[in-house]
PDB file of N, CA and C in Angstrom:
ATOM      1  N   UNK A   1      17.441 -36.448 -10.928  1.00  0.00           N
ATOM      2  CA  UNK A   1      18.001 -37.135  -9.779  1.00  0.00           C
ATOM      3  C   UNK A   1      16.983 -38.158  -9.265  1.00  0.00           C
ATOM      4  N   UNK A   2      17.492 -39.622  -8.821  1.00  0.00           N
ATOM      5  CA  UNK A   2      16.440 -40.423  -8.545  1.00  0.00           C
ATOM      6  C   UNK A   2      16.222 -40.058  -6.978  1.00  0.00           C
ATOM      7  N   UNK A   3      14.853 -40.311  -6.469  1.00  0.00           N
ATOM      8  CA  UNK A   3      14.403 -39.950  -5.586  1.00  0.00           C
ATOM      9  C   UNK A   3      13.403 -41.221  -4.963  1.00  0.00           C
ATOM     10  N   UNK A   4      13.514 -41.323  -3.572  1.00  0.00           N
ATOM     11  CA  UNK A   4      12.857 -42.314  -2.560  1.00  0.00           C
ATOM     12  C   UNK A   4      11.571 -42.197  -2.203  1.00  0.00           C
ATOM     13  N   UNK A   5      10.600 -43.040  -2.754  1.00  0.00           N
ATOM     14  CA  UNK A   5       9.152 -42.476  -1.829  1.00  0.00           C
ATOM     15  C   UNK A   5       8.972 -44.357  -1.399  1.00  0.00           C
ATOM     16  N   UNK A   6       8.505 -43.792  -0.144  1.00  0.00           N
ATOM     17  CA  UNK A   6       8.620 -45.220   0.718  1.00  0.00           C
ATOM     18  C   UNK A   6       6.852 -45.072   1.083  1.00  0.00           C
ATOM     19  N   UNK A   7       6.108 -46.311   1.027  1.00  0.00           N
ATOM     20  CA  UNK A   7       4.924 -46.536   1.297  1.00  0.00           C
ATOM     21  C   UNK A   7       5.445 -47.997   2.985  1.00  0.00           C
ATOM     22  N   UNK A   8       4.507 -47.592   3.250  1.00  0.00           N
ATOM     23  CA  UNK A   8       4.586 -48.556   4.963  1.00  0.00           C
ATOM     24  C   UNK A   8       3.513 -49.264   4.798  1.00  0.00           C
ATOM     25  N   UNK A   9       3.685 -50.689   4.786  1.00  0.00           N
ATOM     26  CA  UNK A   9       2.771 -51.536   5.061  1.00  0.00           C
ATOM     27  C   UNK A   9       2.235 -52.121   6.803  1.00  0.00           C
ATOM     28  N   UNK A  10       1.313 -51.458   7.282  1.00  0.00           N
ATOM     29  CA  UNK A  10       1.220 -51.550   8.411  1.00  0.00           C
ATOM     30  C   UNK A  10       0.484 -53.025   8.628  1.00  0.00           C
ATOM     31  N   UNK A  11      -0.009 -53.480   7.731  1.00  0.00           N
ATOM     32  CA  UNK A  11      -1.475 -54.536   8.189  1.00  0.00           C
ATOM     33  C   UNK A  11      -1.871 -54.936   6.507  1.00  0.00           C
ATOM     34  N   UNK A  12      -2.526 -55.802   6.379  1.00  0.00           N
ATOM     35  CA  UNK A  12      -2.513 -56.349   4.310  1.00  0.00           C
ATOM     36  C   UNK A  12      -3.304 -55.394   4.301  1.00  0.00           C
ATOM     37  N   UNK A  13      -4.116 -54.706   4.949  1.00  0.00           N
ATOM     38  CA  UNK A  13      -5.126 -53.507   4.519  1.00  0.00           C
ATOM     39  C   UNK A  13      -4.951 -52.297   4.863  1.00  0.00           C
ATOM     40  N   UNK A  14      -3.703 -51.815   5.152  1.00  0.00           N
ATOM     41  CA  UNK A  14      -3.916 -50.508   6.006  1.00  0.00           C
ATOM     42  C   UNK A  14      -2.012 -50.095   5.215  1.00  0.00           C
ATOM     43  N   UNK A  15      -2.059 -49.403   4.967  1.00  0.00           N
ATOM     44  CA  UNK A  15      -0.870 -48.819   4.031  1.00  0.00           C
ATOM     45  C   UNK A  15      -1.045 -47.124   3.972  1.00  0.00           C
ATOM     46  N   UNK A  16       0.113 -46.540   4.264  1.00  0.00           N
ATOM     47  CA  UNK A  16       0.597 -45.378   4.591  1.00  0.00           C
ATOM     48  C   UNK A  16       1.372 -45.316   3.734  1.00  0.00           C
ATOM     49  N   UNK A  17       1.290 -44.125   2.323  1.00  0.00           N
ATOM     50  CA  UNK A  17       2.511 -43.521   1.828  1.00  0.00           C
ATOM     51  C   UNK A  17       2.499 -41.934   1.345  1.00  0.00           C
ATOM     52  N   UNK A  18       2.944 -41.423   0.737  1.00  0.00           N
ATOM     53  CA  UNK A  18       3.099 -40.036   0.739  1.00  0.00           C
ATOM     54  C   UNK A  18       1.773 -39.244   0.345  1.00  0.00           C
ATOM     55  N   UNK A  19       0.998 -39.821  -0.713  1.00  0.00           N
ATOM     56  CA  UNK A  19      -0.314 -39.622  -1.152  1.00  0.00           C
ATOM     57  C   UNK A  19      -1.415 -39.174   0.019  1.00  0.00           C
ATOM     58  N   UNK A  20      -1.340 -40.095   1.306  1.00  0.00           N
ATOM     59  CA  UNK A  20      -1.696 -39.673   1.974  1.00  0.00           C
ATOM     60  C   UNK A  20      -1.459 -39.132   2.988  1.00  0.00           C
ATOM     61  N   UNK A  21      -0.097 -38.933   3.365  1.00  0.00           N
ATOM     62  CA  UNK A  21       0.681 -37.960   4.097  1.00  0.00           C
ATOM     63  C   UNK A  21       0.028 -36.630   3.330  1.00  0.00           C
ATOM     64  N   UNK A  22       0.380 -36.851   2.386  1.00  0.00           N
ATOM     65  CA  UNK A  22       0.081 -35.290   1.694  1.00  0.00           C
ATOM     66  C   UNK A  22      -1.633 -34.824   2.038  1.00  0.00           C
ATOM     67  N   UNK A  23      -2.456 -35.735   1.909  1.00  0.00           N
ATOM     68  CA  UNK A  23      -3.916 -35.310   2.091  1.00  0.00           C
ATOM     69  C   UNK A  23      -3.981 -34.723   3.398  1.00  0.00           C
ATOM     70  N   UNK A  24      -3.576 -35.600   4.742  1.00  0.00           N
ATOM     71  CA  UNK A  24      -3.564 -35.136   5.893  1.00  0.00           C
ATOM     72  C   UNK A  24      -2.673 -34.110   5.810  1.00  0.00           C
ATOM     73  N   UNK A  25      -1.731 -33.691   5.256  1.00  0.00           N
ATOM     74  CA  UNK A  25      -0.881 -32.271   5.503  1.00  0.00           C
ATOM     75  C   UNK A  25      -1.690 -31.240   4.925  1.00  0.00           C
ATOM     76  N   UNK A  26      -2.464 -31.408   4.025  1.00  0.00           N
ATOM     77  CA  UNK A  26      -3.302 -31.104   3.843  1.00  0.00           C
ATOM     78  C   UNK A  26      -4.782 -30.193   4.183  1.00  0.00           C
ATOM     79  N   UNK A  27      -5.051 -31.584   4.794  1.00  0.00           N
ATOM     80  CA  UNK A  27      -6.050 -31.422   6.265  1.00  0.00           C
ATOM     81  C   UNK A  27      -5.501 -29.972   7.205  1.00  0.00           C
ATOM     82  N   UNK A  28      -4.160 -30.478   7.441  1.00  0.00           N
ATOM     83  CA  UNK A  28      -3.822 -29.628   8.546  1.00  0.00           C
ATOM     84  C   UNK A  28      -3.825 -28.248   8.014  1.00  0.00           C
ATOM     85  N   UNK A  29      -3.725 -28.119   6.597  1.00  0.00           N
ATOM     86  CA  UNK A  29      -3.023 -26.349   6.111  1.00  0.00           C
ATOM     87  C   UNK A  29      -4.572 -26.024   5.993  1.00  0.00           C
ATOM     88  N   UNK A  30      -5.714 -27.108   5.836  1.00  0.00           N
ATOM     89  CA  UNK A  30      -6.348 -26.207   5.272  1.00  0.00           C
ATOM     90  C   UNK A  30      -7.690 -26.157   5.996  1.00  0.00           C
ATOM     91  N   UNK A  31      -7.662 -26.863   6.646  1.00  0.00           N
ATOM     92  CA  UNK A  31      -9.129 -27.365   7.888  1.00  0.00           C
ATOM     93  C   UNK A  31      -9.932 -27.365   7.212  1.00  0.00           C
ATOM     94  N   UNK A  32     -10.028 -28.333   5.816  1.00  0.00           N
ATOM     95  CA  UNK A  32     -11.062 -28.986   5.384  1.00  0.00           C
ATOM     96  C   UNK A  32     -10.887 -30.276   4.602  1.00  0.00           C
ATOM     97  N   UNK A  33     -11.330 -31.059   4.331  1.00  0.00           N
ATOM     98  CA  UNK A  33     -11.518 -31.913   3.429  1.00  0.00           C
ATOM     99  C   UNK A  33     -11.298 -31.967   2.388  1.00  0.00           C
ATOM    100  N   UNK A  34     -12.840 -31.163   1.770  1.00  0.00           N
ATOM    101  CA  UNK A  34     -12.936 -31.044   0.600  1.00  0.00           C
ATOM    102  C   UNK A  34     -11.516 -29.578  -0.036  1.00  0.00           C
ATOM    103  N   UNK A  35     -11.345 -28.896   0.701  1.00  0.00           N
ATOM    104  CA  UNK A  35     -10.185 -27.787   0.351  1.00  0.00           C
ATOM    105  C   UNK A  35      -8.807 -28.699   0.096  1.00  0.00           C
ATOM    106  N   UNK A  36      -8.828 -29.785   1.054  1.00  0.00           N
ATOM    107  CA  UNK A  36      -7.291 -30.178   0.443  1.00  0.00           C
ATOM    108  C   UNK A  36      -7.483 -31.151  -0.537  1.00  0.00           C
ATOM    109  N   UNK A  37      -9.013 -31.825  -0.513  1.00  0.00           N
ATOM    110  CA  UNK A  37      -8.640 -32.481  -1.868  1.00  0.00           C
ATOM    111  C   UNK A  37      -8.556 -31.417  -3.256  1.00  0.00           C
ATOM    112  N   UNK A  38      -9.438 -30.758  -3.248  1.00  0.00           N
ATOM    113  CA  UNK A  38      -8.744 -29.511  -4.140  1.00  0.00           C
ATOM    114  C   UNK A  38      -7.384 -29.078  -4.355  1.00  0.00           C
ATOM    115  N   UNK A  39      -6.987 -28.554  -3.345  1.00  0.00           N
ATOM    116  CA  UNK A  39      -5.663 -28.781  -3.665  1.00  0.00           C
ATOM    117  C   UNK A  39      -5.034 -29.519  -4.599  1.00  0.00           C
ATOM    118  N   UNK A  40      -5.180 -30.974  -4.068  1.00  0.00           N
ATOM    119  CA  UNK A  40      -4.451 -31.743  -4.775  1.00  0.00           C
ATOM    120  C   UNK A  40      -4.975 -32.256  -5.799  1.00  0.00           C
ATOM    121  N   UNK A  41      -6.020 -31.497  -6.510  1.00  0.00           N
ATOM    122  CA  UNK A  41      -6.629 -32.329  -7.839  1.00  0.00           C
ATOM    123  C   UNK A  41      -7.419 -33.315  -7.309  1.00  0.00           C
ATOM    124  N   UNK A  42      -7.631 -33.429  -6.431  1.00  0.00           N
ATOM    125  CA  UNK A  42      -8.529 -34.995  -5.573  1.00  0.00           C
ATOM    126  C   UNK A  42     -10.066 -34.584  -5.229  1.00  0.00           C
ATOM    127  N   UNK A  43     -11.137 -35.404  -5.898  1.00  0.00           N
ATOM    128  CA  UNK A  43     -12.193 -35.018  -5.653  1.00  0.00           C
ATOM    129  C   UNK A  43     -12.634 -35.060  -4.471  1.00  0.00           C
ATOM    130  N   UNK A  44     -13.806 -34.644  -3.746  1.00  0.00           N
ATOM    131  CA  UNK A  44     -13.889 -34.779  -2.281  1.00  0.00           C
ATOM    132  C   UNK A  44     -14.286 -36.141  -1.963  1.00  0.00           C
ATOM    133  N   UNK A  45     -14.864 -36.731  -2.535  1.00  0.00           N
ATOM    134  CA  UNK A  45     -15.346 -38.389  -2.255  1.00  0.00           C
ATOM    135  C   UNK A  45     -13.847 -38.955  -2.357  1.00  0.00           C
ATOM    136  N   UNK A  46     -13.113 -39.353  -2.899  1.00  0.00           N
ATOM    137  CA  UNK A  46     -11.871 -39.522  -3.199  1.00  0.00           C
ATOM    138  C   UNK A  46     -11.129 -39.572  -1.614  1.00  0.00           C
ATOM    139  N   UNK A  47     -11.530 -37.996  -1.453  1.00  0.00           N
ATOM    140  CA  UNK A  47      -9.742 -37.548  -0.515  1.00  0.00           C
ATOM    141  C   UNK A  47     -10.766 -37.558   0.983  1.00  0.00           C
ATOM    142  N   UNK A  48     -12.854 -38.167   1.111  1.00  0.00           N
ATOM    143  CA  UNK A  48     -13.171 -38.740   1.853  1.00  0.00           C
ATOM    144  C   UNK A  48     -13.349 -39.854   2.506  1.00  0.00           C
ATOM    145  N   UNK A  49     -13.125 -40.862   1.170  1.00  0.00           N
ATOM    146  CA  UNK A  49     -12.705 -42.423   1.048  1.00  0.00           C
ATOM    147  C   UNK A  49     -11.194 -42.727   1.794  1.00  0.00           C
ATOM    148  N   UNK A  50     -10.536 -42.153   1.258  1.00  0.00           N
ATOM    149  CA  UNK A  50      -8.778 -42.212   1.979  1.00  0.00           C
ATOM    150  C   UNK A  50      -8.742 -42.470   3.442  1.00  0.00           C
ATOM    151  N   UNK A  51      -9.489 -41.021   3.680  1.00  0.00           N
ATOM    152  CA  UNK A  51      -9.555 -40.395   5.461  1.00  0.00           C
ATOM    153  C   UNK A  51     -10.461 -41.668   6.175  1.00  0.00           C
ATOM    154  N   UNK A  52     -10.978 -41.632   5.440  1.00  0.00           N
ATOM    155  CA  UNK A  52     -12.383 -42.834   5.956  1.00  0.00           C
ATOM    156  C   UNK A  52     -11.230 -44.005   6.108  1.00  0.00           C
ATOM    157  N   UNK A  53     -10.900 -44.834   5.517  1.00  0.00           N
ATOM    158  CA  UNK A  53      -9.620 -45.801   5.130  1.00  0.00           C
ATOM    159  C   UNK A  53      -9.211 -45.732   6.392  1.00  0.00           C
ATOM    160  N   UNK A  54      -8.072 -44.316   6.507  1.00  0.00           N
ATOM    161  CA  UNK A  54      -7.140 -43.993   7.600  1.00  0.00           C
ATOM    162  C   UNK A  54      -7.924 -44.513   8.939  1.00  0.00           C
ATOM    163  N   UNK A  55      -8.896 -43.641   8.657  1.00  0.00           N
ATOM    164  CA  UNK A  55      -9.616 -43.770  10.140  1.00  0.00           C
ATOM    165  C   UNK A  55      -9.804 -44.980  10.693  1.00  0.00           C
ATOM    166  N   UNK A  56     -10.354 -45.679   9.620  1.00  0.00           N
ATOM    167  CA  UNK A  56     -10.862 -47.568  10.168  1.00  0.00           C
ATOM    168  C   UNK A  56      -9.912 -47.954  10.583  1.00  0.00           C
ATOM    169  N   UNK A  57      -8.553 -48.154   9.904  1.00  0.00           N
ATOM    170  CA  UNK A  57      -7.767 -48.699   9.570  1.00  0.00           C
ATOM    171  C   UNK A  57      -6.807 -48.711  10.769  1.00  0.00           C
ATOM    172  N   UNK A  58      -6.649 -47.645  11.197  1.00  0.00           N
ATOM    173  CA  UNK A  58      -5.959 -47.413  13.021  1.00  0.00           C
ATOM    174  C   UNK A  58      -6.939 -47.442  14.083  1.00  0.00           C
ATOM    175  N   UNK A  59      -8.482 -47.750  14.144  1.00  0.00           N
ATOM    176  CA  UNK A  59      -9.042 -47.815  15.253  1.00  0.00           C
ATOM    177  C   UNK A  59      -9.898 -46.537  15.598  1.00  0.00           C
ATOM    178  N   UNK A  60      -8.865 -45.424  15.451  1.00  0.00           N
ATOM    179  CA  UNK A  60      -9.688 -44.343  15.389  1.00  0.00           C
ATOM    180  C   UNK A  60      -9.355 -43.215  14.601  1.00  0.00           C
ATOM    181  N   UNK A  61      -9.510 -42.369  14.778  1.00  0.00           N
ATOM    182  CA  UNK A  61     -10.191 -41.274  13.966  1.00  0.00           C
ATOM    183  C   UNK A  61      -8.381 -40.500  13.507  1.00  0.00           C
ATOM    184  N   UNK A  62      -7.794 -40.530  12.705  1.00  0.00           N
ATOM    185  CA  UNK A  62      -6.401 -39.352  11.981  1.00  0.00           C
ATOM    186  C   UNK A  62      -7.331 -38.130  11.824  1.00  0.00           C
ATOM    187  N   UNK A  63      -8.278 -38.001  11.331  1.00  0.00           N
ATOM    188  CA  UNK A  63      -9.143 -36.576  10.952  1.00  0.00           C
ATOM    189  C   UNK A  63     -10.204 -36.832  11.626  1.00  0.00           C
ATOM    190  N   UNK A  64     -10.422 -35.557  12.645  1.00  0.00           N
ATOM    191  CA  UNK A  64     -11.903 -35.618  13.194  1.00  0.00           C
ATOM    192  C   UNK A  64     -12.466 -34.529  12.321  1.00  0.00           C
ATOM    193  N   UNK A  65     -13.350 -34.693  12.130  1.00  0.00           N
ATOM    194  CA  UNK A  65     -14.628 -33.943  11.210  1.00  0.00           C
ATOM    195  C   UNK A  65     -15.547 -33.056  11.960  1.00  0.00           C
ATOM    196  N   UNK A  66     -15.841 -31.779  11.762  1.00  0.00           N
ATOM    197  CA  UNK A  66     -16.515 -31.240  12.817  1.00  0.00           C
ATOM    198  C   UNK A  66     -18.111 -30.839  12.029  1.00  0.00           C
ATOM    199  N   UNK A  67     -18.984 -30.970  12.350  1.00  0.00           N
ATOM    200  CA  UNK A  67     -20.662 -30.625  12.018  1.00  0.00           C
ATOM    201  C   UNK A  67     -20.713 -29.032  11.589  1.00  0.00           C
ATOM    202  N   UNK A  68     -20.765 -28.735  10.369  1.00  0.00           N
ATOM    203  CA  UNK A  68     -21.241 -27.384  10.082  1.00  0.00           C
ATOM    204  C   UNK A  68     -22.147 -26.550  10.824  1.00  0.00           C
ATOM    205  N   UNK A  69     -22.044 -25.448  10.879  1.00  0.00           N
ATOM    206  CA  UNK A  69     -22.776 -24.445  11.555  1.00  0.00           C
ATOM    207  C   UNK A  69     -23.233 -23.339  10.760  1.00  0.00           C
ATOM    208  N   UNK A  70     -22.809 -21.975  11.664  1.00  0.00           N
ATOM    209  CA  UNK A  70     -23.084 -20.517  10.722  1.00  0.00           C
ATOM    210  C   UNK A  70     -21.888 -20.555  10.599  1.00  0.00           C
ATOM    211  N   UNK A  71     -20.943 -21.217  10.882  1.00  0.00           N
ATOM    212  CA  UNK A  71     -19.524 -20.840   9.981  1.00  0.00           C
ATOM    213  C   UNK A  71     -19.101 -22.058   9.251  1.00  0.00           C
ATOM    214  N   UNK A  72     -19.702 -22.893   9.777  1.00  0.00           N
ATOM    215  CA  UNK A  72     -19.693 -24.447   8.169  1.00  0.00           C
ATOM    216  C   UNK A  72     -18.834 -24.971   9.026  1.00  0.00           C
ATOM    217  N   UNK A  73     -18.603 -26.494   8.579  1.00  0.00           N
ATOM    218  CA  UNK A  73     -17.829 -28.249   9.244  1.00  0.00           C
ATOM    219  C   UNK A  73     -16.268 -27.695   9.005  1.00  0.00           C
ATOM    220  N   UNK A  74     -15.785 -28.578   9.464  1.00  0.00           N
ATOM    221  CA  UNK A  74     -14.187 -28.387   9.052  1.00  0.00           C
ATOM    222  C   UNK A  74     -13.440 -29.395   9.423  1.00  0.00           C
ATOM    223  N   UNK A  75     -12.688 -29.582   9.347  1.00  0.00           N
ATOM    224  CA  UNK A  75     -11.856 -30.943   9.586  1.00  0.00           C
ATOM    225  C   UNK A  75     -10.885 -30.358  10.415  1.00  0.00           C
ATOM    226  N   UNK A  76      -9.907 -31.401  11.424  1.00  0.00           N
ATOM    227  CA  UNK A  76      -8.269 -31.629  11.473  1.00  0.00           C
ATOM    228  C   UNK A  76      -7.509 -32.587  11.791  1.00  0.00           C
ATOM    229  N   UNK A  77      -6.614 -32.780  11.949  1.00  0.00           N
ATOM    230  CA  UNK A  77      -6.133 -33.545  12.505  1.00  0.00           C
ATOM    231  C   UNK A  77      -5.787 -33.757  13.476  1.00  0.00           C
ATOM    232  N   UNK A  78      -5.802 -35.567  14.086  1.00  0.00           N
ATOM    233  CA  UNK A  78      -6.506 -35.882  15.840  1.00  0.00           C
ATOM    234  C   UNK A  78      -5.125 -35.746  15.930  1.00  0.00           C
ATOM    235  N   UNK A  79      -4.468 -36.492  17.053  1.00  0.00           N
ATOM    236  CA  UNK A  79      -3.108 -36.215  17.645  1.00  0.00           C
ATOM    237  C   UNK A  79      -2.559 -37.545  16.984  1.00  0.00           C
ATOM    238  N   UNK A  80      -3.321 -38.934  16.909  1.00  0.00           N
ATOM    239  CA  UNK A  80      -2.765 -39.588  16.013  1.00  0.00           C
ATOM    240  C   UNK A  80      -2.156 -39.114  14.695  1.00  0.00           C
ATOM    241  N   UNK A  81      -3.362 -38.044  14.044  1.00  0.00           N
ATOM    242  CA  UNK A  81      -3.065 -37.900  12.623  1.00  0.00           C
ATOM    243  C   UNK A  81      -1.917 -36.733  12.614  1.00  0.00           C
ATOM    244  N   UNK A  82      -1.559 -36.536  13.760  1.00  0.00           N
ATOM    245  CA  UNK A  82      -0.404 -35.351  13.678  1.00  0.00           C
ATOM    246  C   UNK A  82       0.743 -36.309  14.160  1.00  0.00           C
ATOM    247  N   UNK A  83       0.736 -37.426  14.662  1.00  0.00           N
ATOM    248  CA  UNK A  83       1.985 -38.006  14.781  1.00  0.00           C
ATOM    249  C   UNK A  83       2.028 -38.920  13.889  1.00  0.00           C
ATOM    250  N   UNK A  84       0.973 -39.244  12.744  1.00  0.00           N
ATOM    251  CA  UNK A  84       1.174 -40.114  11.887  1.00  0.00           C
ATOM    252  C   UNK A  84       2.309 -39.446  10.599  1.00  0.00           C
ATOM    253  N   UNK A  85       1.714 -38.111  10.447  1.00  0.00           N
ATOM    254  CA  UNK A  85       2.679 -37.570   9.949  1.00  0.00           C
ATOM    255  C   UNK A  85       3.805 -37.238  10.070  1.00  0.00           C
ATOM    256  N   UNK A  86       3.635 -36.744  11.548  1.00  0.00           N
ATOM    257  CA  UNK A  86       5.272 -36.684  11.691  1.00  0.00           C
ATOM    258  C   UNK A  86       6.393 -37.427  11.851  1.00  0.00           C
ATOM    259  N   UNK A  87       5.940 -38.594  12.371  1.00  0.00           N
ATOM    260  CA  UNK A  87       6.756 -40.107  12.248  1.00  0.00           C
ATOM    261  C   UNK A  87       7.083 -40.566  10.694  1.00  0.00           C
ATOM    262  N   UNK A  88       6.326 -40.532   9.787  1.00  0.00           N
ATOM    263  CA  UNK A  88       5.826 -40.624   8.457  1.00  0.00           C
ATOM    264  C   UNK A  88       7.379 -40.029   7.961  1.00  0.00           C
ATOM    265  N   UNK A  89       7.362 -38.595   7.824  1.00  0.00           N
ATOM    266  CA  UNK A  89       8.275 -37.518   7.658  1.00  0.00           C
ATOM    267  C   UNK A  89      10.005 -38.280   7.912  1.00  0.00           C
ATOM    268  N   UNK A  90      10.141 -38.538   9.129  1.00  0.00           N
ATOM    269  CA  UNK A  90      10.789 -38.642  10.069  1.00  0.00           C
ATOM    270  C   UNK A  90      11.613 -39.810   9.409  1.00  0.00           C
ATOM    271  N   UNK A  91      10.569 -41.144   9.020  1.00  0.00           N
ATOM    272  CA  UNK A  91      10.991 -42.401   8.553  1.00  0.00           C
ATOM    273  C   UNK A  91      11.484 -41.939   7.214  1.00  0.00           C
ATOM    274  N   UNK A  92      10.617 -41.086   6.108  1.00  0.00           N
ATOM    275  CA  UNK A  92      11.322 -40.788   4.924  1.00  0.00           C
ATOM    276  C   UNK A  92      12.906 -40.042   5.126  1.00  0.00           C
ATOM    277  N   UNK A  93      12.860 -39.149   5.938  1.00  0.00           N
ATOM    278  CA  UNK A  93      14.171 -38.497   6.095  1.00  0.00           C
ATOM    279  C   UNK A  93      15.397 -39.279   6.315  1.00  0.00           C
ATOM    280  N   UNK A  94      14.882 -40.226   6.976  1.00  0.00           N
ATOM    281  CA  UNK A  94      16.089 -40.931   7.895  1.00  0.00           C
ATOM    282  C   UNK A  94      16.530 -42.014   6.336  1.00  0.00           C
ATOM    283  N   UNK A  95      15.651 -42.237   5.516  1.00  0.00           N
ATOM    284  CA  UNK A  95      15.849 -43.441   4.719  1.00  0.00           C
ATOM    285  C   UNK A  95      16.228 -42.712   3.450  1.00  0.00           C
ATOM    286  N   UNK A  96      16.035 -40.854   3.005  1.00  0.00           N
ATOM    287  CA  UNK A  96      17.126 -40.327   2.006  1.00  0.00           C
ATOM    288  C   UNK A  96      17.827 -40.713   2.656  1.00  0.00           C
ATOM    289  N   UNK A  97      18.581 -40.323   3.417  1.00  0.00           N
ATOM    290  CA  UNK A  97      19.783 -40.089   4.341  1.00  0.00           C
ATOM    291  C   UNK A  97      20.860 -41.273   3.806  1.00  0.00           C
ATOM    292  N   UNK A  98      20.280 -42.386   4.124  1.00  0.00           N
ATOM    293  CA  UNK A  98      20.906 -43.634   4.064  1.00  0.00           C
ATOM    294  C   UNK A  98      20.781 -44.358   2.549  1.00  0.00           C
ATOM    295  N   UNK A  99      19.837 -43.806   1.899  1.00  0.00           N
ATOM    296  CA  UNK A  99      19.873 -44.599   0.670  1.00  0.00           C
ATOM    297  C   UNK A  99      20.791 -43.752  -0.676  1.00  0.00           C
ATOM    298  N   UNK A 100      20.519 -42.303  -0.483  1.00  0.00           N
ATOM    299  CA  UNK A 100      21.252 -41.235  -1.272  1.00  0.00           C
ATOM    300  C   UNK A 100      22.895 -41.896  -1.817  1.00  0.00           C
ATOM    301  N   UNK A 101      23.496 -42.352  -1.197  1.00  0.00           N
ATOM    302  CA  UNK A 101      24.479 -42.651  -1.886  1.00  0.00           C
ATOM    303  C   UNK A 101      24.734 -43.641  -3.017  1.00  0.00           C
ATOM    304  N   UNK A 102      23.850 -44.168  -2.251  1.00  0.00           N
ATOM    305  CA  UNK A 102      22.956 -45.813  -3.490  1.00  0.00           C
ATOM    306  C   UNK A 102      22.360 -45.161  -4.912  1.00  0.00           C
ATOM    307  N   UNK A 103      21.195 -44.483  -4.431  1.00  0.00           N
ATOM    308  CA  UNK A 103      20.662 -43.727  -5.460  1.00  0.00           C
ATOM    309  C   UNK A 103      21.707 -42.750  -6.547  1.00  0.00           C
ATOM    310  N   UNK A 104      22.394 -42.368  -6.117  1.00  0.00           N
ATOM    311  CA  UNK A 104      23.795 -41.536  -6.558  1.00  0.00           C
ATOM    312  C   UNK A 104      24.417 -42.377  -7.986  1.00  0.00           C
ATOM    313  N   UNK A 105      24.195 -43.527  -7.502  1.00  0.00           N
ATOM    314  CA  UNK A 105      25.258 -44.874  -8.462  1.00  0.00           C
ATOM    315  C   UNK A 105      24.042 -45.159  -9.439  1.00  0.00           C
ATOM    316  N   UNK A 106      22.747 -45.256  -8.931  1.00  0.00           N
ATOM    317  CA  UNK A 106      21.990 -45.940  -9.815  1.00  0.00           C
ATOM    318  C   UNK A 106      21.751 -44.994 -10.938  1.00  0.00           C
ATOM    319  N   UNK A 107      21.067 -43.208 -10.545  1.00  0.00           N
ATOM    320  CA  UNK A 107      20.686 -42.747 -11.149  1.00  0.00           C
ATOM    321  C   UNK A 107      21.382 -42.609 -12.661  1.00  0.00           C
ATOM    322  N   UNK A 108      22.798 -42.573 -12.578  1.00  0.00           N
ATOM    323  CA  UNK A 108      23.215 -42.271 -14.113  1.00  0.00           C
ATOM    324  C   UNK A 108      23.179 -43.463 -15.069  1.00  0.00           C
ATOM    325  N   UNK A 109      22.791 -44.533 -14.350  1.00  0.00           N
ATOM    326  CA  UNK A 109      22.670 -45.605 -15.748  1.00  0.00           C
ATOM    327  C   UNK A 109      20.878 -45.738 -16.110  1.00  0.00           C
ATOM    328  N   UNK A 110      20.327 -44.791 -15.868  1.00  0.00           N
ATOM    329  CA  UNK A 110      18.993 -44.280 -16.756  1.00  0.00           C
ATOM    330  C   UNK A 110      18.819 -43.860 -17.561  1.00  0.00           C
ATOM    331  N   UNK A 111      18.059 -44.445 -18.729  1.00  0.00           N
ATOM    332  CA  UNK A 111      18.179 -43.970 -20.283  1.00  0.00           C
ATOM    333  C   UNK A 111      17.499 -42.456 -20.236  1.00  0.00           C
ATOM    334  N   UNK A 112      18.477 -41.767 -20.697  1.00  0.00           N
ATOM    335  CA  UNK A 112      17.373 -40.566 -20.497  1.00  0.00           C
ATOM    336  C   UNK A 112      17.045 -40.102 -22.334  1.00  0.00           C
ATOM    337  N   UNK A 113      16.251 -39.420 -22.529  1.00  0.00           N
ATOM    338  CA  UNK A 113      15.502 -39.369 -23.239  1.00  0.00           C
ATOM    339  C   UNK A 113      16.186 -37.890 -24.351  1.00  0.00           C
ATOM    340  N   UNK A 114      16.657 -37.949 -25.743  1.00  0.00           N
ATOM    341  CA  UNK A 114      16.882 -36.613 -25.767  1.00  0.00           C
ATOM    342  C   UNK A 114      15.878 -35.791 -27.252  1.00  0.00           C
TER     343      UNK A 114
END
């Protein structure tokens, strides 16, 4: 079944799409960094470069980073980075919604493979 992934161009340098929805959802399941780039196969420089990105890129901070201790750093997400997602979410939902019937027509004239 064909399926919608929508990237948002906010600014020529600053772009939001599921890749990093997913890192920050991420963030949030896992209050770390380096744990959700794991997750996702993403090295930690990688899925620290992104966040770093995010961060510049809106002014301030989607993931605040906290200083290790006796229980070690951890990450989460600021209130931006919790409404970035959820707006994020929100815009994909609304745009299956409306494109699904489109997609419906296109998908069967795809060569599929046997």
């Amino acid at each position: 079944m064909a399926r919608l992934s929508i990237r948002i161009d906010l600014a020529p340098d600053i772009r939001i799409g599921p890749g990093k929805v997913q890192l920050l959802e991420m963030v949030a399941e896992h209050g770390s960094i380096s744990a959700a780039g794991r997750a996702l196969g993403m090295s930690y420089r990688r899925a620290w470069m992104l966040i770093e990105e995010m961060n510049s890129g809106f002014g301030q901070p989607v993931v605040e980073s906290q200083i290790g201790g006796k229980a070690g750093g951890g990450a989460r997400l600021s209130a931006l980075g919790t409404d970035l997602v959820a707006h994020y979410r929100a815009i994909e939902q609304a745009a299956e919604r409306v494109a699904s019937p489109f997609l419906a027509r296109i998908a069967p004239a795809v060569r599929r493979e046997t």
